[in-house]
Protein backbone atom coordinates (compact mmCIF):
# COMPACT_ATOMS: atom_id res chain seq x y z
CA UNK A 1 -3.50 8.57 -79.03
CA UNK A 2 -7.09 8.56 -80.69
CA UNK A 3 -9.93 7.26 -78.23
CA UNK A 4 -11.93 4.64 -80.64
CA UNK A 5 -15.24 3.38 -80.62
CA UNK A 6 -14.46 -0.43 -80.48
CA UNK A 7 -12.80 0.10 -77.49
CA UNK A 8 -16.14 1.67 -75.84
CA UNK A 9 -18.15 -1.29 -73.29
CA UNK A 10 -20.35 -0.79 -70.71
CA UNK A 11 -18.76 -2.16 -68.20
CA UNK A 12 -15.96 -0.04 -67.92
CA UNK A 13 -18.37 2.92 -67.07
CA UNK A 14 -20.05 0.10 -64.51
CA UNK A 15 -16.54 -0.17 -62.97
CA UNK A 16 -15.97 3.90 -62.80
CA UNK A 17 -19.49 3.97 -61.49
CA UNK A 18 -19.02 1.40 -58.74
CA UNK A 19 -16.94 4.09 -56.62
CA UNK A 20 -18.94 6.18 -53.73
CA UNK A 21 -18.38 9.49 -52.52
CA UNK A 22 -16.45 9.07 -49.15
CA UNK A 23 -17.52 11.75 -46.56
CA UNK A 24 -14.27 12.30 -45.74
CA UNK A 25 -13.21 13.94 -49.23
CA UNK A 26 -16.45 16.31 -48.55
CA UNK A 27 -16.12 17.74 -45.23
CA UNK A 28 -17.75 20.69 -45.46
CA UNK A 29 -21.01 19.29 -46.77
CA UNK A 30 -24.24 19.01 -44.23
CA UNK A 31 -24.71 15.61 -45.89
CA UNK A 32 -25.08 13.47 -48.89
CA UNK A 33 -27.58 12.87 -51.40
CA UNK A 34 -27.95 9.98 -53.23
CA UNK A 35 -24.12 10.10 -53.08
CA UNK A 36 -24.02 13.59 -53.81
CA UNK A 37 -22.56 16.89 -51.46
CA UNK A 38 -25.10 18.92 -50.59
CA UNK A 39 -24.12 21.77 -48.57
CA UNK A 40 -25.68 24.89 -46.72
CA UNK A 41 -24.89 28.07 -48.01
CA UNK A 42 -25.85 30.02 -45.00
CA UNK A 43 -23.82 27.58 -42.42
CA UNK A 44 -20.77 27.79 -45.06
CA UNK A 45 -21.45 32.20 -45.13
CA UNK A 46 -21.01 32.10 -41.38
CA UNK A 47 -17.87 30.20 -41.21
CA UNK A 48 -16.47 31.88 -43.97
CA UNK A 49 -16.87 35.10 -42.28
CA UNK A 50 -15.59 33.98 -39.06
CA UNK A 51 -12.48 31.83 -40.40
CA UNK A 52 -11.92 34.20 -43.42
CA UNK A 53 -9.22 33.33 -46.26
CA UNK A 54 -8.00 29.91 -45.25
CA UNK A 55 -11.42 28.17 -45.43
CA UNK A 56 -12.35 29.68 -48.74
CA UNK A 57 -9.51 27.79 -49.86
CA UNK A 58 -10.47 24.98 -48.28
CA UNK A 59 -13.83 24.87 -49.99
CA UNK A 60 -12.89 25.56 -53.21
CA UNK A 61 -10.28 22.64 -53.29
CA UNK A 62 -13.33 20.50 -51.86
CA UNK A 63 -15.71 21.64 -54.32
CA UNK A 64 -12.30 21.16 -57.09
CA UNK A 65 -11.48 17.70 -56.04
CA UNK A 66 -15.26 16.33 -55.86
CA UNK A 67 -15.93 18.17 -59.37
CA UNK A 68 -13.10 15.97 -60.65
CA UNK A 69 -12.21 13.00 -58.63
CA UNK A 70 -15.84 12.43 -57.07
CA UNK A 71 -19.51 12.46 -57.42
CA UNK A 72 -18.81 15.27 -60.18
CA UNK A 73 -21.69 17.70 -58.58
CA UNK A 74 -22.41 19.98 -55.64
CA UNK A 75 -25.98 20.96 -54.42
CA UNK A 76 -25.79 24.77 -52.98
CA UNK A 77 -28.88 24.96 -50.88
CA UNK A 78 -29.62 28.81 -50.33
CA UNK A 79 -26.88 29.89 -52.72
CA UNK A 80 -28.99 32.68 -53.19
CA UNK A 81 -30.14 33.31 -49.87
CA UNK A 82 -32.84 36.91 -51.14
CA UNK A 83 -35.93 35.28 -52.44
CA UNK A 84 -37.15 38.63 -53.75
CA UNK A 85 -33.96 39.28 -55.92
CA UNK A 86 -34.52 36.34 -57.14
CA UNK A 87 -38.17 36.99 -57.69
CA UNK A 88 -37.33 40.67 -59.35
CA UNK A 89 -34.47 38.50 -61.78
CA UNK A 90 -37.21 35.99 -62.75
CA UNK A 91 -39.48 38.71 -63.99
CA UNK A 92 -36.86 40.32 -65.92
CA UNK A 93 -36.46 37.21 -67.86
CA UNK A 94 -40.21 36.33 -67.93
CA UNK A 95 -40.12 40.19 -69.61
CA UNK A 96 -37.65 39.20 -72.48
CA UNK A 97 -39.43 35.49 -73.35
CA UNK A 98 -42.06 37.68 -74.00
CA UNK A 99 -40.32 40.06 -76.06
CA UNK A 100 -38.62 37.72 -77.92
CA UNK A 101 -41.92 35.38 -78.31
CA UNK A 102 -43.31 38.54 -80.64
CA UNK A 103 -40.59 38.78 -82.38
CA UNK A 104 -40.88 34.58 -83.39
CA UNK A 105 -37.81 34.05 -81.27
CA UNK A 106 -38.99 30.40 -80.34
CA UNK A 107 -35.21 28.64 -80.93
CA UNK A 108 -34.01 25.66 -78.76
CA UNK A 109 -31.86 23.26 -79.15
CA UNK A 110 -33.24 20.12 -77.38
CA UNK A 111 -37.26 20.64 -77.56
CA UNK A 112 -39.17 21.00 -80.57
CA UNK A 113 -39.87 24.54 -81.31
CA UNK A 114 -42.12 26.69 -78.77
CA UNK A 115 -42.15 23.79 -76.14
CA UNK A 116 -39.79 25.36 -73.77
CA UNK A 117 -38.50 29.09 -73.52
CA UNK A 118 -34.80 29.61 -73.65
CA UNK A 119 -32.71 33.23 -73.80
CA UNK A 120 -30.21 33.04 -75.13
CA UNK A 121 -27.13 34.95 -73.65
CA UNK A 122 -29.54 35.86 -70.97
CA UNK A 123 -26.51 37.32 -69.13
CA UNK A 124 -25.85 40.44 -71.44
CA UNK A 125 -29.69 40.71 -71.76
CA UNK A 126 -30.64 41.20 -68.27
CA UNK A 127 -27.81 43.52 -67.83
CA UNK A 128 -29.04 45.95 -70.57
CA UNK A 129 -32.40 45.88 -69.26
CA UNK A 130 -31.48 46.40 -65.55
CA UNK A 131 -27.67 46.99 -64.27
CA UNK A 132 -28.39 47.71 -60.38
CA UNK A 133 -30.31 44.31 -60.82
CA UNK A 134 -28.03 42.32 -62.68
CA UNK A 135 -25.13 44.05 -60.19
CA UNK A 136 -27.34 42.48 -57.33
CA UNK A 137 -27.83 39.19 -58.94
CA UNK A 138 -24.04 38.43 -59.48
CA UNK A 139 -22.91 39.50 -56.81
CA UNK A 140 -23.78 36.13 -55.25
CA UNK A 141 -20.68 35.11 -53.28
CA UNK A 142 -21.02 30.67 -53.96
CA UNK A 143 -21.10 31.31 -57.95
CA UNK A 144 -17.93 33.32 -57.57
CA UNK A 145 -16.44 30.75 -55.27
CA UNK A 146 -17.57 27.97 -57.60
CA UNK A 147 -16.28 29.79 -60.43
CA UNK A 148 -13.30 30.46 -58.68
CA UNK A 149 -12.62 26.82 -57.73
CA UNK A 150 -12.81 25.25 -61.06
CA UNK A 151 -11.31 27.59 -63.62
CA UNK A 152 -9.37 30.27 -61.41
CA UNK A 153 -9.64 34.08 -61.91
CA UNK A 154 -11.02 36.04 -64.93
CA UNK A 155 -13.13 33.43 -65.69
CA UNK A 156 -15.84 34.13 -68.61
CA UNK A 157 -19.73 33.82 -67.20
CA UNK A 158 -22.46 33.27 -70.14
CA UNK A 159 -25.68 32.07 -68.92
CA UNK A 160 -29.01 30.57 -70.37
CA UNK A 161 -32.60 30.79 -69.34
CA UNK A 162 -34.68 27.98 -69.78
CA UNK A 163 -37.68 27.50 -68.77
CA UNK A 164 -39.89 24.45 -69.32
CA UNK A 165 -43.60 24.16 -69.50
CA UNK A 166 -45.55 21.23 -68.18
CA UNK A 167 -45.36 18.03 -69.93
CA UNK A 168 -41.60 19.27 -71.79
CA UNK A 169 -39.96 16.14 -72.25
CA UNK A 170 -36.58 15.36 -70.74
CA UNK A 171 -33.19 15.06 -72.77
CA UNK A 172 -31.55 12.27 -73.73
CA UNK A 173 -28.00 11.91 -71.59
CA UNK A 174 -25.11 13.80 -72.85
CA UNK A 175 -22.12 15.67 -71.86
CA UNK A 176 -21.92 19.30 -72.44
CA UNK A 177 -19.44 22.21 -74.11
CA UNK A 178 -17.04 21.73 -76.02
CA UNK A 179 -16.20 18.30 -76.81
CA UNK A 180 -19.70 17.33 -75.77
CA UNK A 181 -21.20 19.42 -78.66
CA UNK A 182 -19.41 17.42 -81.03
CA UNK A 183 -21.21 14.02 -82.75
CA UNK A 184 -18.69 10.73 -81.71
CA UNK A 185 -17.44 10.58 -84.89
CA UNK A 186 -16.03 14.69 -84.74
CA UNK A 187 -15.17 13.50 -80.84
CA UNK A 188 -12.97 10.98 -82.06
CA UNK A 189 -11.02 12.94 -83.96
CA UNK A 190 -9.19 14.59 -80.92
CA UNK A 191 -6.63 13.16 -79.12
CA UNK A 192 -7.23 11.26 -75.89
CA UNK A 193 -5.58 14.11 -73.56
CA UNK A 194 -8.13 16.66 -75.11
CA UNK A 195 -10.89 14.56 -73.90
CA UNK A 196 -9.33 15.01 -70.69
CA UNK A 197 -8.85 18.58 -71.14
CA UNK A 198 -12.16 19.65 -72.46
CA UNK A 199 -13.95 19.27 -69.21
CA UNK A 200 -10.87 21.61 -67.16
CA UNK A 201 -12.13 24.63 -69.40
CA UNK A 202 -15.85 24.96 -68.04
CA UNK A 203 -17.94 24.78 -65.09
CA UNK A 204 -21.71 23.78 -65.73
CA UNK A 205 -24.16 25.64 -63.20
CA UNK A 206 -27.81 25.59 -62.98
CA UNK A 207 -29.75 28.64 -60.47
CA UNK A 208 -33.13 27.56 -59.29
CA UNK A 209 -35.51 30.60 -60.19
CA UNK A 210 -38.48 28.58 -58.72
CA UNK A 211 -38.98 25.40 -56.05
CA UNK A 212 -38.25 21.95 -58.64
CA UNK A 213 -40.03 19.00 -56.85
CA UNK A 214 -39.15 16.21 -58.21
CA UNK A 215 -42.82 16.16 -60.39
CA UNK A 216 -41.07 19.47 -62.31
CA UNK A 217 -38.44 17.43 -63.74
CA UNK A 218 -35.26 18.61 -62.23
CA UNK A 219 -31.85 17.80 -64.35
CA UNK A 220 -30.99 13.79 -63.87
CA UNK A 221 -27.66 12.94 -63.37
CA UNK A 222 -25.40 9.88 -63.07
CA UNK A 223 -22.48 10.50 -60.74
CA UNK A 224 -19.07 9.86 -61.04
CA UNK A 225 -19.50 9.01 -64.72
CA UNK A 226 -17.10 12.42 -65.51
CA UNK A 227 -14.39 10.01 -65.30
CA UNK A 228 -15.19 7.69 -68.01
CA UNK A 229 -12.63 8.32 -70.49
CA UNK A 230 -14.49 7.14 -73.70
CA UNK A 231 -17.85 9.44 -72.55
CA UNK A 232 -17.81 12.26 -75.30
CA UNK A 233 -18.35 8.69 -78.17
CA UNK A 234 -21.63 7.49 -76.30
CA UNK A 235 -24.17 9.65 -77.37
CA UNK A 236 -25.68 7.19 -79.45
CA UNK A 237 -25.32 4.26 -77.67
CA UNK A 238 -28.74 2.54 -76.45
CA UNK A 239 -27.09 0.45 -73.65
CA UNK A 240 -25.29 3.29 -71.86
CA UNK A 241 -28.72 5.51 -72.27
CA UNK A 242 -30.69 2.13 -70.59
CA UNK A 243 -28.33 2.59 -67.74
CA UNK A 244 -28.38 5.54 -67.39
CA UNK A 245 -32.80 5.78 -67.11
CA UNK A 246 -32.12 2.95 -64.56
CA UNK A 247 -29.78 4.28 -62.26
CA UNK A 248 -29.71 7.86 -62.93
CA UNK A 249 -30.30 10.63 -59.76
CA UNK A 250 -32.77 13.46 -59.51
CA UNK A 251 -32.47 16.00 -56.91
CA UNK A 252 -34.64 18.40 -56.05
CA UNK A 253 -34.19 22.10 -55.57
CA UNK A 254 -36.07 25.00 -53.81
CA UNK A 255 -35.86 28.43 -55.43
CA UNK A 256 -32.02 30.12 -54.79
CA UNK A 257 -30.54 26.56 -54.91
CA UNK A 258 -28.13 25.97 -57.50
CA UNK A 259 -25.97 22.63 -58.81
CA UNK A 260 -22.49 23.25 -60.26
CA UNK A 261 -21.00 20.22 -62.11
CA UNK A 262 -18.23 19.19 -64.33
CA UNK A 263 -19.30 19.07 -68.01
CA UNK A 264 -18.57 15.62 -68.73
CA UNK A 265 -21.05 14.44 -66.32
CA UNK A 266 -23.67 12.25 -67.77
CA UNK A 267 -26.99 14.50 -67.76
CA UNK A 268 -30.34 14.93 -68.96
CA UNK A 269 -32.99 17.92 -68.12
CA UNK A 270 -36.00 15.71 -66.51
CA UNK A 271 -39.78 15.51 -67.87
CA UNK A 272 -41.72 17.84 -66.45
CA UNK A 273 -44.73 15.74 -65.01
CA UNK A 274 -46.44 18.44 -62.97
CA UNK A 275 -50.02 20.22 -63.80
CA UNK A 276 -48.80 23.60 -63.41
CA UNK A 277 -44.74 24.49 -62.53
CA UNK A 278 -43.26 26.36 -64.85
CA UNK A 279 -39.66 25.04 -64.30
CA UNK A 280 -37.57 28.37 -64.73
CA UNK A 281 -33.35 27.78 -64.18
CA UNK A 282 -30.64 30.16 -64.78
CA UNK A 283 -27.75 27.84 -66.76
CA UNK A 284 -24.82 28.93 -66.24
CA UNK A 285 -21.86 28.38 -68.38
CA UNK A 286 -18.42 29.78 -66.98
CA UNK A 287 -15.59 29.67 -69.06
CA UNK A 288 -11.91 29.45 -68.08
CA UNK A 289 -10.15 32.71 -69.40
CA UNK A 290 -7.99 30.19 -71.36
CA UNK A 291 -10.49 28.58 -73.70
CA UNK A 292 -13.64 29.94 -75.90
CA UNK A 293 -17.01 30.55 -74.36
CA UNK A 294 -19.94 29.08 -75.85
CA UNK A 295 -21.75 32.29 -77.04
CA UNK A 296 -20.53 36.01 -78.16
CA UNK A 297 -20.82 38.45 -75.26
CA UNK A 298 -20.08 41.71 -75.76
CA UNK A 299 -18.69 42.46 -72.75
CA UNK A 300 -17.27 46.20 -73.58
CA UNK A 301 -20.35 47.19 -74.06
CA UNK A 302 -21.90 45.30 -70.96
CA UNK A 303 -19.27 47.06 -68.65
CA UNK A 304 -20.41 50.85 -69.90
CA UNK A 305 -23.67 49.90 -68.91
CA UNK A 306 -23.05 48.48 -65.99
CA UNK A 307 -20.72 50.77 -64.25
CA UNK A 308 -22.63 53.76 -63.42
CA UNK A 309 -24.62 51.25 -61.74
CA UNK A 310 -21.80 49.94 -59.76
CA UNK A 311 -20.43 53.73 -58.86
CA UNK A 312 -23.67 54.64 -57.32
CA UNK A 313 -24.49 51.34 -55.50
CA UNK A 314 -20.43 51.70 -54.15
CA UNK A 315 -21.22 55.17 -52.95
CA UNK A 316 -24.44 54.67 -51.34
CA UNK A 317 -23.67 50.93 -49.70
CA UNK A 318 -25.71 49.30 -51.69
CA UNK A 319 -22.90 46.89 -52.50
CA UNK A 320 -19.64 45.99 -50.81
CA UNK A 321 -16.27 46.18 -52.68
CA UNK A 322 -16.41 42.45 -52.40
CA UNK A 323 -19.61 42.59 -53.97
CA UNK A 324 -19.03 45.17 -56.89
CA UNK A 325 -16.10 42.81 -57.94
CA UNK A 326 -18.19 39.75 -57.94
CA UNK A 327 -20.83 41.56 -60.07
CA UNK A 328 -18.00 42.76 -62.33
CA UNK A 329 -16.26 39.64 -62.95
CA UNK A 330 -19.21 38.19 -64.06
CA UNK A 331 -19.42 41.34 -66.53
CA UNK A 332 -15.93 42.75 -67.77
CA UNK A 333 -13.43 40.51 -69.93
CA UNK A 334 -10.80 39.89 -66.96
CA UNK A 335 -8.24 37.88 -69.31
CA UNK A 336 -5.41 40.76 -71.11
CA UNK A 337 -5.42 38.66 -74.09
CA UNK A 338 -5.20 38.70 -76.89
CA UNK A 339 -4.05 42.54 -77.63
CA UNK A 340 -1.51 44.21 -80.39
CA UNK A 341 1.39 44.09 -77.91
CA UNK A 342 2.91 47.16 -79.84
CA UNK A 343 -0.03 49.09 -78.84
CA UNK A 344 -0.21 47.56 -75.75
CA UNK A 345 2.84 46.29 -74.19
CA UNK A 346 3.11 44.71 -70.65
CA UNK A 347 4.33 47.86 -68.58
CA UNK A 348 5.56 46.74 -64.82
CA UNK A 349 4.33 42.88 -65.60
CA UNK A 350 4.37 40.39 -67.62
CA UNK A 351 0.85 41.47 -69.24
CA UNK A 352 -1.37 44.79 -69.46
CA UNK A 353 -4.41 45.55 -67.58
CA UNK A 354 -7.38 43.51 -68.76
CA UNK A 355 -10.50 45.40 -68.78
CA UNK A 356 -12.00 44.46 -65.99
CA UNK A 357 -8.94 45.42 -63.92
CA UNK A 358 -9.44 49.00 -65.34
CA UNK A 359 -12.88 49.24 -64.36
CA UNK A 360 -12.31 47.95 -61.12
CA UNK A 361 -9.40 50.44 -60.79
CA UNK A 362 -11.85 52.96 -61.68
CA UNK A 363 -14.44 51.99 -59.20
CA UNK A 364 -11.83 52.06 -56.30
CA UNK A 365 -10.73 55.80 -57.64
CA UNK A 366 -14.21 56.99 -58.52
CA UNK A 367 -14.04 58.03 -62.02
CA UNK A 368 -16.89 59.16 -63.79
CA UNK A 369 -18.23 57.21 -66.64
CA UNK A 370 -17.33 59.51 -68.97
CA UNK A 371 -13.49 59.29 -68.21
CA UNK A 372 -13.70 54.86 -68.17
CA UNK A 373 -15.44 55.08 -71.60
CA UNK A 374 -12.70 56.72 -72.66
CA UNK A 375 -10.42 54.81 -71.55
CA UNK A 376 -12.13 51.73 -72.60
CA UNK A 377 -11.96 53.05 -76.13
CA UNK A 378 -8.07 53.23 -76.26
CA UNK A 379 -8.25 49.76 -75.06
CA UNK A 380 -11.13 48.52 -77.93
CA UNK A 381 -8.32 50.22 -79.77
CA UNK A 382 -5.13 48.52 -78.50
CA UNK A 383 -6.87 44.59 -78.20
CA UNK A 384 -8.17 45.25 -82.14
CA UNK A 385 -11.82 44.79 -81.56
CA UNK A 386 -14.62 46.75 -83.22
CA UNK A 387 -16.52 49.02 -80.89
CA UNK A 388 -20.02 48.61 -82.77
């Protein structure tokens, strides 16, 4: 069954958008927000330590059910709780928009050319420029837990820096990767179920790397409008953008929040109005292991730089186990496919050792990072990827 665009009206969105977040799906959040969840990251750190296992499930089925069946967005509050970190991780990308600005690297793909800085594939960037740092960074406990939540393990992490100047304009309202890269007219070509689909394969994040007020144009949002089946064919339509500018959210953030939010939520990064905020986020993009991140990541390469790192922050406490994981499944390809199964058969399961089980095998053993390279070698060899 093909979605059409005859069948598209307003007020079927205006019925999907007449439901309200009911507390009682949310528990865990402090409160709501113009009928969004916000919760507090350092209340929800001390439970979780006390009550362990059993509320981390909790969570993430809260944070899974209101991603799909509610509001379609969390606000973290202190989801990075070390200002300074933070501070140290904004400098390193301040470092490479510089960088790249000699070298003409001015690209976007919303704002006209030099009116906003983006990185692209910030993530593999920052980690060849500073490992302990980037270790640090993703380490963070809520995007793992978020991550977690939506798309299960070995998830795929890509992220995006974007920062936008004074007086950058704000988007137009639009649904993000995959389907939501498409025009209608490609959209319409897949099958109603895909539509449906689409949205299960990524979670949309956004990391506050400085405080948004409102005047800084934080991202606008219309909730609940993830569940309007005919969203990826609106693009172009001028009624559903009026209703959108009309009714519309905008939330702001202090530096360490961060918003996750399912990719067919109706969006739009805000107009920065302010005299002087440079309005830096992180965007994260996390992939499920099942489906096709939005940028190449060369994440063999990203895990030989990063694991010295990890070895000596693991032997002098720098980082818990917990916390070397995080950092490295942010990192190292988790998913054991695909690989030449003659090469590489499943021995004692029903798949091999993905990458990032290796390395993390090799943290909890201590190798050196002469013997993982190695190893990681045989495996470029065995899954039938180029090592350059």
């Amino acid at each position: 069954m093909l979605l059409r665009s005859p069948d598209i009206h307003l007020d079927d969105l205006l019925r999907v958008l007449a439901q309200r977040t009911d507390p009682a799906d949310c528990p865990l959040a402090t409160h709501l927000q113009d009928d969004v969840p916000v919760y507090d990251c350092a209340a929800l750190r001390e439970r979780l330590s006390a009550e362990g296992e059993a509320l981390r499930d909790t969570l993430m089925a809260e944070w899974a059910r209101v991603w799909e069946h509610g509001a379609g967005l969390v606000v973290l509050q202190g989801a990075f709780a070390d200002a300074g970190m933070v501070d140290a991780v904004t400098a390193r990308f301040q470092q490479i928009i510089e960088r790249e600005r000699l070298r003409g690297a001015v690209g976007d793909h919303f704002a006209k050319a030099g009116a906003n800085d983006r990185v692209w594939n910030a993530l593999e960037k920052l980690c060849q420029d500073d490992p302990a740092l980037f270790a640090r960074y993703y380490a963070n406990d809520m995007v793992a837990l978020a991550s977690e939540a939506w798309l299960g393990p070995a998830y795929q992490v890509t992220s995006q820096v974007n920062n936008v100047r004074p007086g950058g304009a704000a988007q137009t309202p639009h649904r993000d990767y995959h389907l939501g890269f498409c025009t209608p007219a490609q959209a319409a070509r897949y099958p109603a179920h895909v539509h449906h689909l689409s949205p299960m394969l990524t979670l949309q994040g956004a990391v506050a790397h400085v405080d948004m007020p409102l005047e800084s144009g934080p991202t606008l949002y219309l909730p609940h409008s993830q569940k309007y089946r005919h969203g990826y064919l609106v693009a172009d339509r001028e009624d559903f953008r009026a209703h959108f500018e009309q009714h519309r959210v905008q939330l702001p953030l202090k530096k360490g929040d961060a918003v996750f939010f399912n990719p067919a939520l109706l969006h739009a990064a805000g107009t920065n109005r302010s005299s002087d905020i440079q309005r830096m986020a992180n965007l994260l993009q996390v992939s499920s292991a099942f489906g096709r991140a939005m940028e190449t990541v060369n994440r063999d390469q990203m895990t030989r730089q990063l694991y010295p790192a990890l070895l000596a922050m693991r032997a002098d406490g720098t980082l818990s186990e917990d916390e070397a994981d995080r950092a490295l499944a942010a990192c190292a390809e988790g998913y054991a496919f695909p690989t030449d199964l003659d090469l590489d058969p499943p021995l004692g399961g029903l798949a091999p050792e993905s990458p990032q089980a290796v390395t993390r095998r090799a943290l909890r053993e201590g190798w050196s990072a002469d013997r993982l390279g190695a190893m990681l070698d045989t495996m470029v060899t065995r899954r039938g990827r180029d090592t350059a």
